[in-house]
Protein backbone atom coordinates (compact mmCIF):
# COMPACT_ATOMS: atom_id res chain seq x y z
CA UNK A 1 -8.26 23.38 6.01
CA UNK A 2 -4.86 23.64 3.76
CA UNK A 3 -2.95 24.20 7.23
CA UNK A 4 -4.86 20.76 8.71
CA UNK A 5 -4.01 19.19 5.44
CA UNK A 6 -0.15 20.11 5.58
CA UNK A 7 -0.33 19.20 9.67
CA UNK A 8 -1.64 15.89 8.95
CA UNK A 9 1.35 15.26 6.24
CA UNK A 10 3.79 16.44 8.83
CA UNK A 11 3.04 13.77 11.16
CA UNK A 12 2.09 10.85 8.88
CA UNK A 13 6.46 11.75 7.71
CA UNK A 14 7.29 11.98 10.98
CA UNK A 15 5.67 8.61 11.86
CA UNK A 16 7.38 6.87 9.21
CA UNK A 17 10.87 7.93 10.29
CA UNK A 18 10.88 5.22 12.97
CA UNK A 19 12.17 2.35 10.04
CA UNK A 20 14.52 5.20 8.03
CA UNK A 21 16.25 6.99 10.69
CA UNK A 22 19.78 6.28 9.18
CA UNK A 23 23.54 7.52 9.52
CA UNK A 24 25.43 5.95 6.95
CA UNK A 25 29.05 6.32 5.15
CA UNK A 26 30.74 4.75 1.98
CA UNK A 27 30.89 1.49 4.50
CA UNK A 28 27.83 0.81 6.16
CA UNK A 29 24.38 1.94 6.96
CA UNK A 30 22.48 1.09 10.06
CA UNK A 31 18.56 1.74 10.38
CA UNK A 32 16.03 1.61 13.47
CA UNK A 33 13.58 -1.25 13.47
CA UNK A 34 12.08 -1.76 16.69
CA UNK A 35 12.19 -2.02 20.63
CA UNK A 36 10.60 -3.95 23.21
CA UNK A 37 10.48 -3.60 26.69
CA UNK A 38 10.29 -6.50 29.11
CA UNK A 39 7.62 -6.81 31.83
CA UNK A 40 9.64 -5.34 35.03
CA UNK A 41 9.85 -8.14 37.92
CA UNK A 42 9.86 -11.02 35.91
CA UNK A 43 11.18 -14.15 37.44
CA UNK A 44 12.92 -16.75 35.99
CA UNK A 45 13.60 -20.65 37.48
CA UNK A 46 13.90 -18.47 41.08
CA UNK A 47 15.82 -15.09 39.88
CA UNK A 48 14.82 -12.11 38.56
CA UNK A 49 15.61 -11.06 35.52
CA UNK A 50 17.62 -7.55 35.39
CA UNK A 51 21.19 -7.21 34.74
CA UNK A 52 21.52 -7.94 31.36
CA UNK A 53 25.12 -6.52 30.58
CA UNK A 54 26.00 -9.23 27.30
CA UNK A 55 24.11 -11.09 24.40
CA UNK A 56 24.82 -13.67 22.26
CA UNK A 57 22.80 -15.21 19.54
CA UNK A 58 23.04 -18.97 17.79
CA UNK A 59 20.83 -21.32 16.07
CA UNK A 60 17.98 -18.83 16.82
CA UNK A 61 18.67 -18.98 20.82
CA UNK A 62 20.06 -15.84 22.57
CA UNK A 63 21.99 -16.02 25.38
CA UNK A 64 21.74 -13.21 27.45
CA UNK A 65 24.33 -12.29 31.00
CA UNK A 66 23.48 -10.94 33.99
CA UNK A 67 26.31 -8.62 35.80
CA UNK A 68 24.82 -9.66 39.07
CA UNK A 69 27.96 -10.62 41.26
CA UNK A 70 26.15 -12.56 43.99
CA UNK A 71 24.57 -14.46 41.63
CA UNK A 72 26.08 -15.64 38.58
CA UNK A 73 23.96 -16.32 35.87
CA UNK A 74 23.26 -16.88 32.29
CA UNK A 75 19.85 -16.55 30.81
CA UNK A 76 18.65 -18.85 27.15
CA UNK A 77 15.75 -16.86 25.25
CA UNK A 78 13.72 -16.52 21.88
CA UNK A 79 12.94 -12.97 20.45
CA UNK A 80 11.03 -14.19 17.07
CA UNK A 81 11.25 -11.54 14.71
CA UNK A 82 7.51 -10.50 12.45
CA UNK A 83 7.62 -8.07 9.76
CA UNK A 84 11.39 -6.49 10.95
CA UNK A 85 9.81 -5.79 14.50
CA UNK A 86 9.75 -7.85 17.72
CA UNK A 87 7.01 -10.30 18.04
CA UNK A 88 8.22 -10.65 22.06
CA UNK A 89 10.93 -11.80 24.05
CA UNK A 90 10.81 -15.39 26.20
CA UNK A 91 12.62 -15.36 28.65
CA UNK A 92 12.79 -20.10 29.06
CA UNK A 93 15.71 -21.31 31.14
CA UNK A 94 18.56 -19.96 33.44
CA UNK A 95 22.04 -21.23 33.44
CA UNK A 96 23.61 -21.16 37.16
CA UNK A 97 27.11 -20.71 38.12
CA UNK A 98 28.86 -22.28 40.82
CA UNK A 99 30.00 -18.99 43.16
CA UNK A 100 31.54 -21.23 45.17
CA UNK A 101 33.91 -22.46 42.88
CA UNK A 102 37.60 -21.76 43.60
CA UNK A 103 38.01 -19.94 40.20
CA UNK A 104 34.89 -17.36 41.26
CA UNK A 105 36.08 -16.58 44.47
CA UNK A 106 39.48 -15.79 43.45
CA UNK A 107 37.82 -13.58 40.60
CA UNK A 108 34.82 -12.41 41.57
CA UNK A 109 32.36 -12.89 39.00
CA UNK A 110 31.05 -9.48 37.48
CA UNK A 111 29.63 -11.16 34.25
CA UNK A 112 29.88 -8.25 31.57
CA UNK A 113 29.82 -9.85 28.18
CA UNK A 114 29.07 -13.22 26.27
CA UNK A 115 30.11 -15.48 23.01
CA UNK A 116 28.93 -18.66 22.41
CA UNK A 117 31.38 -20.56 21.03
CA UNK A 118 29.78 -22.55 18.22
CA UNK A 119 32.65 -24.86 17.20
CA UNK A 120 33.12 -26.58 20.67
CA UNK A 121 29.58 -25.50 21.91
CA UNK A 122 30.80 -23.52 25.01
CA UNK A 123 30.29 -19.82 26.33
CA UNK A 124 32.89 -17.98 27.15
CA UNK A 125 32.45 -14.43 29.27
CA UNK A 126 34.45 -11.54 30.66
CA UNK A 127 34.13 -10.67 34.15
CA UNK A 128 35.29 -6.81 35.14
CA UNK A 129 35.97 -8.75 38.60
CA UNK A 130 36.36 -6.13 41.82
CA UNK A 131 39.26 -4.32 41.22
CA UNK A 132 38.31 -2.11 44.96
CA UNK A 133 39.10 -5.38 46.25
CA UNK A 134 41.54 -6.52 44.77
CA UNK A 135 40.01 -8.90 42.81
CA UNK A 136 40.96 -9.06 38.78
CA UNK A 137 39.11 -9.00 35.95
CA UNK A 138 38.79 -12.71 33.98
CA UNK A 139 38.38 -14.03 30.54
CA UNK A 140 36.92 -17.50 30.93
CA UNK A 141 35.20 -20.94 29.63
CA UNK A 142 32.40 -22.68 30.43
CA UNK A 143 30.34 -25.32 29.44
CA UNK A 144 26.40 -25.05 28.12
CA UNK A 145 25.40 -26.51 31.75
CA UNK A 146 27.42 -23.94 33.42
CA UNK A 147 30.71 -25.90 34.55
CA UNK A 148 33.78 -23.63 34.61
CA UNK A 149 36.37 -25.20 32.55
CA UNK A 150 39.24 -22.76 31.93
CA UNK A 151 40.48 -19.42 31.93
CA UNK A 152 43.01 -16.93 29.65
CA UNK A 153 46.40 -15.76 30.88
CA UNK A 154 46.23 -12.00 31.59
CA UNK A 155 48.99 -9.01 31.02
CA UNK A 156 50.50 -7.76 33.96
CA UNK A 157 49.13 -4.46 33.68
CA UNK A 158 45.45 -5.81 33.69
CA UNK A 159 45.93 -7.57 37.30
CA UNK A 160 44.21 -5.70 40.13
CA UNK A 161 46.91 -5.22 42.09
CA UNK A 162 49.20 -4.13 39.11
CA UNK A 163 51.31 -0.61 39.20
CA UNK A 164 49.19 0.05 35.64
CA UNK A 165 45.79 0.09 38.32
CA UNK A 166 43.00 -0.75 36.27
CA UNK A 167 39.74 1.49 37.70
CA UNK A 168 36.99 -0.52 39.44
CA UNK A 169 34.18 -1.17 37.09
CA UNK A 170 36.52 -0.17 34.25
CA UNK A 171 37.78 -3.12 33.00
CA UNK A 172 36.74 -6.27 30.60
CA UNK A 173 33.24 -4.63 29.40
CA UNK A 174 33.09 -6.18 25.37
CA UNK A 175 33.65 -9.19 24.08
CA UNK A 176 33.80 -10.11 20.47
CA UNK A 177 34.70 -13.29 18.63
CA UNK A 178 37.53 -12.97 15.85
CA UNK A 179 36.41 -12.93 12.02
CA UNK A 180 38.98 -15.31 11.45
CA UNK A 181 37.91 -17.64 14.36
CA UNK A 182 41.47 -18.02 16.08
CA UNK A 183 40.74 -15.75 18.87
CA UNK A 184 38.12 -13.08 20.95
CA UNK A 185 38.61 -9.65 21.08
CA UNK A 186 38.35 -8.30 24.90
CA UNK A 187 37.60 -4.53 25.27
CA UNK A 188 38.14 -2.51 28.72
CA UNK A 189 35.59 0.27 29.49
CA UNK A 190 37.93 2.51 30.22
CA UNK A 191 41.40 3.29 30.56
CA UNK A 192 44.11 2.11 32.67
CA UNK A 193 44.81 4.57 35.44
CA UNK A 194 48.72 5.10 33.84
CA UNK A 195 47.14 4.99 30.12
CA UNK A 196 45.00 8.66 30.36
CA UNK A 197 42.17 9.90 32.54
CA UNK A 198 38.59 9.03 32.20
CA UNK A 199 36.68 11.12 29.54
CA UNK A 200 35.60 14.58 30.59
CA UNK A 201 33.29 17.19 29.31
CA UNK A 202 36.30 19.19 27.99
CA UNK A 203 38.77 16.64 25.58
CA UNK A 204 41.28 14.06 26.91
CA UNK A 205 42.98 11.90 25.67
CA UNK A 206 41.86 8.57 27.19
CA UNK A 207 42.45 4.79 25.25
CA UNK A 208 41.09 1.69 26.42
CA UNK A 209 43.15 -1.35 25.44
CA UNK A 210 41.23 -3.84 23.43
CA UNK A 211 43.28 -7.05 23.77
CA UNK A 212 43.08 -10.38 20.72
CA UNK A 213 43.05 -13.31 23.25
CA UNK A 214 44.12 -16.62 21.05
CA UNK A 215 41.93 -19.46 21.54
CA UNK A 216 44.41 -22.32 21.47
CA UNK A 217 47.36 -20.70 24.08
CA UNK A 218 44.24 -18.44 25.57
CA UNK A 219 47.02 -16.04 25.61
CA UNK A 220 47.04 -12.53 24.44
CA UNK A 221 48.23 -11.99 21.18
CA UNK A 222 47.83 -8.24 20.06
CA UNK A 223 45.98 -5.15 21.04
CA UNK A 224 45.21 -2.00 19.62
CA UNK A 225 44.32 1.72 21.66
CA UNK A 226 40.64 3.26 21.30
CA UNK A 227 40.22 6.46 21.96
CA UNK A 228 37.23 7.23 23.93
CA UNK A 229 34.47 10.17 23.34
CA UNK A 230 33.91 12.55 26.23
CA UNK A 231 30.92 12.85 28.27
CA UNK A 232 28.20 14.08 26.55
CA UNK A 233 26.17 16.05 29.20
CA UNK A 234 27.63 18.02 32.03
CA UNK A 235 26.85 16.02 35.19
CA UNK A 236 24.10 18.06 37.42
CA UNK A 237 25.16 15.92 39.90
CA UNK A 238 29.09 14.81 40.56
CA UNK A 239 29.00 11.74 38.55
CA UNK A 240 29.44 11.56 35.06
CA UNK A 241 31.51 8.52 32.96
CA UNK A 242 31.58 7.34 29.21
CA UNK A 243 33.22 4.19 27.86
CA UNK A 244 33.42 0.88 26.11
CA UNK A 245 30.17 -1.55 26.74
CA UNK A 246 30.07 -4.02 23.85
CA UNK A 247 32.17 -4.66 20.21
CA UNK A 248 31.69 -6.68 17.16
CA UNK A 249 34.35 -7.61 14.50
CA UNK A 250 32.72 -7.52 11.25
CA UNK A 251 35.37 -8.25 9.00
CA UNK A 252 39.59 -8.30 9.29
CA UNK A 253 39.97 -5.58 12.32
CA UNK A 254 36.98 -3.69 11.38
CA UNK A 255 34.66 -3.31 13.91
CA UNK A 256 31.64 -1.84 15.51
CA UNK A 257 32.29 -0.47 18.96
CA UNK A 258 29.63 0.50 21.51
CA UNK A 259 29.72 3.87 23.80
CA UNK A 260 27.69 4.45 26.41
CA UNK A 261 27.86 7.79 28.16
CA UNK A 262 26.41 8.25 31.73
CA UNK A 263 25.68 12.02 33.72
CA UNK A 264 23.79 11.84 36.64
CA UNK A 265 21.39 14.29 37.55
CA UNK A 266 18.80 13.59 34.15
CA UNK A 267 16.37 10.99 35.78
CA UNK A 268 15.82 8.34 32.96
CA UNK A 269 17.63 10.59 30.32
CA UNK A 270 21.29 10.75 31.31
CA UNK A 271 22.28 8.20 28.92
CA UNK A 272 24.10 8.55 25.30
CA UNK A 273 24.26 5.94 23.38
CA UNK A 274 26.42 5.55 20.14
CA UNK A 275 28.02 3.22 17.44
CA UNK A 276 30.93 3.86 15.76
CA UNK A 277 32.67 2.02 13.21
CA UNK A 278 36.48 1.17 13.79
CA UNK A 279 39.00 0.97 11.59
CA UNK A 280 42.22 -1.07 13.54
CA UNK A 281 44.16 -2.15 10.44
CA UNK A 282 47.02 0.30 10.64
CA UNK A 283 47.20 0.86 14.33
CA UNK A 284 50.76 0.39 16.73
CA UNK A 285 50.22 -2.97 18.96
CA UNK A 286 50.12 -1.95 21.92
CA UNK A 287 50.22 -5.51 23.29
CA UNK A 288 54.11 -4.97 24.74
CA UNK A 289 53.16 -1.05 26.12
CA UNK A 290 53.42 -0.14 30.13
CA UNK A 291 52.43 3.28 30.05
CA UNK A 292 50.59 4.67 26.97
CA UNK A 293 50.36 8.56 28.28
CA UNK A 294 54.30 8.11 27.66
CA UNK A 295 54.33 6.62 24.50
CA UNK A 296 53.54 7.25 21.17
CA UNK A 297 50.66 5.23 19.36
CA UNK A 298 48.24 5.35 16.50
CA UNK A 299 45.42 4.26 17.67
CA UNK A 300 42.39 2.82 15.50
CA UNK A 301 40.37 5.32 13.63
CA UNK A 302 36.84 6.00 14.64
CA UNK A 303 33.31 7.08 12.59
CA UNK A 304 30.06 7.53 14.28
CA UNK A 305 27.70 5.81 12.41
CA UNK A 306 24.70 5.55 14.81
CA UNK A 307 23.28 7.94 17.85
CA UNK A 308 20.46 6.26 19.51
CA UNK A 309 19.09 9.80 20.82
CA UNK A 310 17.68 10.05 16.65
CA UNK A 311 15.12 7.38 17.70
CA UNK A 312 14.80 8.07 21.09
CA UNK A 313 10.95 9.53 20.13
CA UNK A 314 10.01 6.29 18.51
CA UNK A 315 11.06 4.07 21.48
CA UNK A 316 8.76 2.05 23.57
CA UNK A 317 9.18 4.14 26.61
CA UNK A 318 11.46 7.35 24.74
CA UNK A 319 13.76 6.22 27.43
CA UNK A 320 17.73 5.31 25.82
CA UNK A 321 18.63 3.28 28.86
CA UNK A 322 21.95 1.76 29.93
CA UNK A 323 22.65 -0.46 26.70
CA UNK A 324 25.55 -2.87 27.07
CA UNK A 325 25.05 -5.90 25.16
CA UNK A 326 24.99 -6.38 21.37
CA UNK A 327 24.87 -9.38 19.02
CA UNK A 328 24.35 -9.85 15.41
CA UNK A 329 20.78 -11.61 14.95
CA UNK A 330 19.35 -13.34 12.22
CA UNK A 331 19.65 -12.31 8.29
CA UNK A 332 16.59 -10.02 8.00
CA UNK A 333 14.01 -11.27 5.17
CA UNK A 334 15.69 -8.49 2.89
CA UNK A 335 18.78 -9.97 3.22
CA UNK A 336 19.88 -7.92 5.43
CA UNK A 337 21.69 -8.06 8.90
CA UNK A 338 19.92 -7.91 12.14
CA UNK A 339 21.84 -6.46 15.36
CA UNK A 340 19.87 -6.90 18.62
CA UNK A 341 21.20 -4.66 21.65
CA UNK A 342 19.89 -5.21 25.28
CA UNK A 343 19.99 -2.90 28.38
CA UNK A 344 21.14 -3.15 31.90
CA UNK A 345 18.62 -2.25 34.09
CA UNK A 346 21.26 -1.91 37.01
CA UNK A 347 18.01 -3.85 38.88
CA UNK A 348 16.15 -0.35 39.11
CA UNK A 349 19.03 0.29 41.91
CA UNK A 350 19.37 4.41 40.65
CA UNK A 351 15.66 5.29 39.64
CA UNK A 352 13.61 4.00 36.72
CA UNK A 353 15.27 1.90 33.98
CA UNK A 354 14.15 -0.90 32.06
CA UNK A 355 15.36 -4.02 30.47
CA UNK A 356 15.42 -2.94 26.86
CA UNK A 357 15.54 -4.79 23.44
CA UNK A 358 16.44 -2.88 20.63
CA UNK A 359 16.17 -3.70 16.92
CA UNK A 360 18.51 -2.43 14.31
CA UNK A 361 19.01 -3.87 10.33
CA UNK A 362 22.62 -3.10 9.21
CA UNK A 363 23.64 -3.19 5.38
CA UNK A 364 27.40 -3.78 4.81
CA UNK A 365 28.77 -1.86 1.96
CA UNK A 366 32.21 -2.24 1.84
CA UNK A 367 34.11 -5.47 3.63
C-alpha cells in the first residue's frame, strides 16, 4: 500500500508539471500553458486551412499566414484565452491576395511571416520567394483588404540571382517589428551560400543575416550575424536542416529568436524546437559585408531559454510539429505576458502533422 501511495504522488507531480515546466536566467522565464490542435480539413471562405508559417496578434484578432504559393492568403481569428489555457481557436474570415498582380509574379509569393502594423493599420509580410527560380525573396505592404501597396529595397546579396546565392527556402523566414517603432527586423533561415554552410550534426559555423528594414525609406538600415545551432538528430534518412523560423524584439536589440530543427527519418518526431534569447547590442553591422566566411564579426550572443521537447508529454497529440510563427498575445490575468506559437502543417504533404497552437506565459526580468 506505501508503494501505491508513493506511485500515486509520483504522478499527481508529474501531472502538474504541464504549467511549471520552466528554463529561466537572470532575464527571463518562460512557462508551458497549453496547446490546441485544430480540426484537420477545415475549410475556410473556399480554402483550407494548413500552412500557417506567421502570426500576428492586435486588438484581440490574430492574423495568421499561410506559406501556400499558389494561393496567397491571410487568415483573421479569435483564440479566447480561460483560466491560462485555450478555450478554442475560430478560424472567421480569409484575406485573398491578388497572384496575378505584377508585384507577385515577379516575386513569387511564399508568405513566411506577418506584422500588423497598428499605426497605419496595414500588414506587412516576408515572402522567401523561389530562389530555384530565380525569383527573390520580398519584404512588402498591404492593406487590411489585401491590396498590395509597396515593397522594401533589398541588398544585393539577398537578390536571387546574386553572386552571395541565397539557398531556396532559406531566406526571409521571421519578421519582427522594432521596439522603437522606426523599423521591422527581417531574419533569413539560413545562411547565404558565401556566408557558411548549413548547420550539420558536427559544428559549423553558419550566420543568418537578420536585416533592420526602416519604415519611412523601407530601406535597410543595419544587420547583425546569428549563429545557428546544428541539427539536433542525425538524419535516418538524407535530409536534415535547422534554422531561423520566427523573432521577437522585446526591448532595444534584445530578442527572442525561434529554431526549428528538421531530420527526416522520425515520422512525427523529427522536429526540435527551441527559444533562445539574443543579445545584439554589441555586435559588428554587418549591413555593408559581402562575404562573412572572410570576415571577421561578433555576432549576437545567444541563451537557450526554452526546449519544447520538456513539454512534449503534456501536448495535445505529444507531437512538437513544424512551429514557425510566434506573436506576443494578450497580458495574462497575472500580469503576465502571453506568447502564442502556431505550426505549419506543410498541408500533411510528408506524413502526419498538425496545425498546432501553443500557449506559453513569459515573465520579463530584466529590460
Amino acid at each position: 500500500m506505501k508503494n501505491i501511495k508513493l506511485l500515486l504522488l509520483a504522478v499527481i507531480l508529474l501531472s502538474g508539471c504541464a504549467t511549471t515546466r520552466t528554463l529561466e536566467n537572470e532575464n527571463l522565464k518562460i512557462n508551458y500553458l497549453d496547446d490546441f490542435v485544430l480540426k484537420q480539413g477545415l475549410e475556410v471562405d473556399g480554402s483550407k486551412v494548413g500552412g500557417l508559417s506567421g502570426i500576428d496578434f492586435h486588438e484581440n484578432i490574430y492574423y495568421l499566414v499561410a506559406d501556400q504559393a499558389s494561393n496567397p492568403r491571410i487568415y483573421k481569428a479569435e483564440i479566447p484565452l480561460i483560466n491560462r489555457s485555450i478555450d478554442t481557436v475560430i478560424i472567421s474570415e480569409m484575406i485573398q491576395l491578388d497572384k496575378e498582380d505584377a508585384f507577385y509574379r515577379e516575386s513569387t509569393p511564399d508568405l513566411e511571416a506577418i506584422r500588423f502594423n497598428a499605426e497605419t493599420e496595414e500588414i506587412v509580410i516576408s515572402s522567401e520567394g523561389a530562389i530555384q527560380n530565380g525569383k527573390a525573396p520580398a519584404l512588402f505592404r498591404i492593406s487590411k483588404e489585401g491590396e498590395y501597396l509597396s515593397h522594401y529595397e533589398l541588398p544585393d546579396y539577398f537578390n536571387a540571382s546574386g553572386i552571395q546565392k541565397p539557398r531556396n527556402n532559406g531566406v526571409f523566414e521571421g519578421l519582427a517589428e522594432s521596439t522603437d517603432g522606426t523599423g521591422y527586423w527581417v531574419a533569413m533561415e539560413l545562411p547565404l551560400e558565401n556566408d557558411g554552410p548549413k548547420p550539420k550534426i558536427y559544428p559549423t559555423k553558419s550566420p543568418v543575416r537578420i536585416t533592420k528594414f526602416n519604415k519611412e525609406s523601407q530601406k535597410a538600415e543595419s544587420q547583425f550575424a546569428y549563429m545557428l545551432d546544428g541539427i539536433s538528430k542525425f538524419p535516418i534518412n538524407w535530409f536534415a536542416v535547422n534554422g531561423v523560423t520566427e523573432l521577437l524584439e522585446y526591448a532595444d536589440n534584445k530578442f527572442l529568436i525561434l529554431e526549428r530543427a528538421y531530420s527526416a527519418g522520425y515520422g512525427s518526431n523529427g522536429n526540435t524546437i527551441k527559444i533562445f534569447e539574443v543579445d545584439a547590442s554589441n555586435t559588428t553591422n554587418t549591413l555593408q559585408l559581402k562575404n562573412l566566411r572572410e570576415t571577421d564579426f561578433i555576432p549576437a550572443e545567444k541563451k537557450l531559454v526554452f526546449d519544447f521537447k520538456s513539454v512534449k508529454n503534456f501536448l495535445e497529440e505529444q507531437i512538437i510539429d513544424n512551429i514557425e510563427g510566434m506573436s506576443f498575445g494578450p497580458v495574462l490575468p497575472n500580469g503576465k505576458q502571453s506568447l502564442i506559437l502556431v505550426s505549419d502543417d506543410n498541408f500533411s504533404s510528408f506524413g502526419h502533422q498538425i496545425t498546432q497552437f501553443i500557449l506559453l506565459e513569459i515573465e520579463f526580468k530584466k529590460l
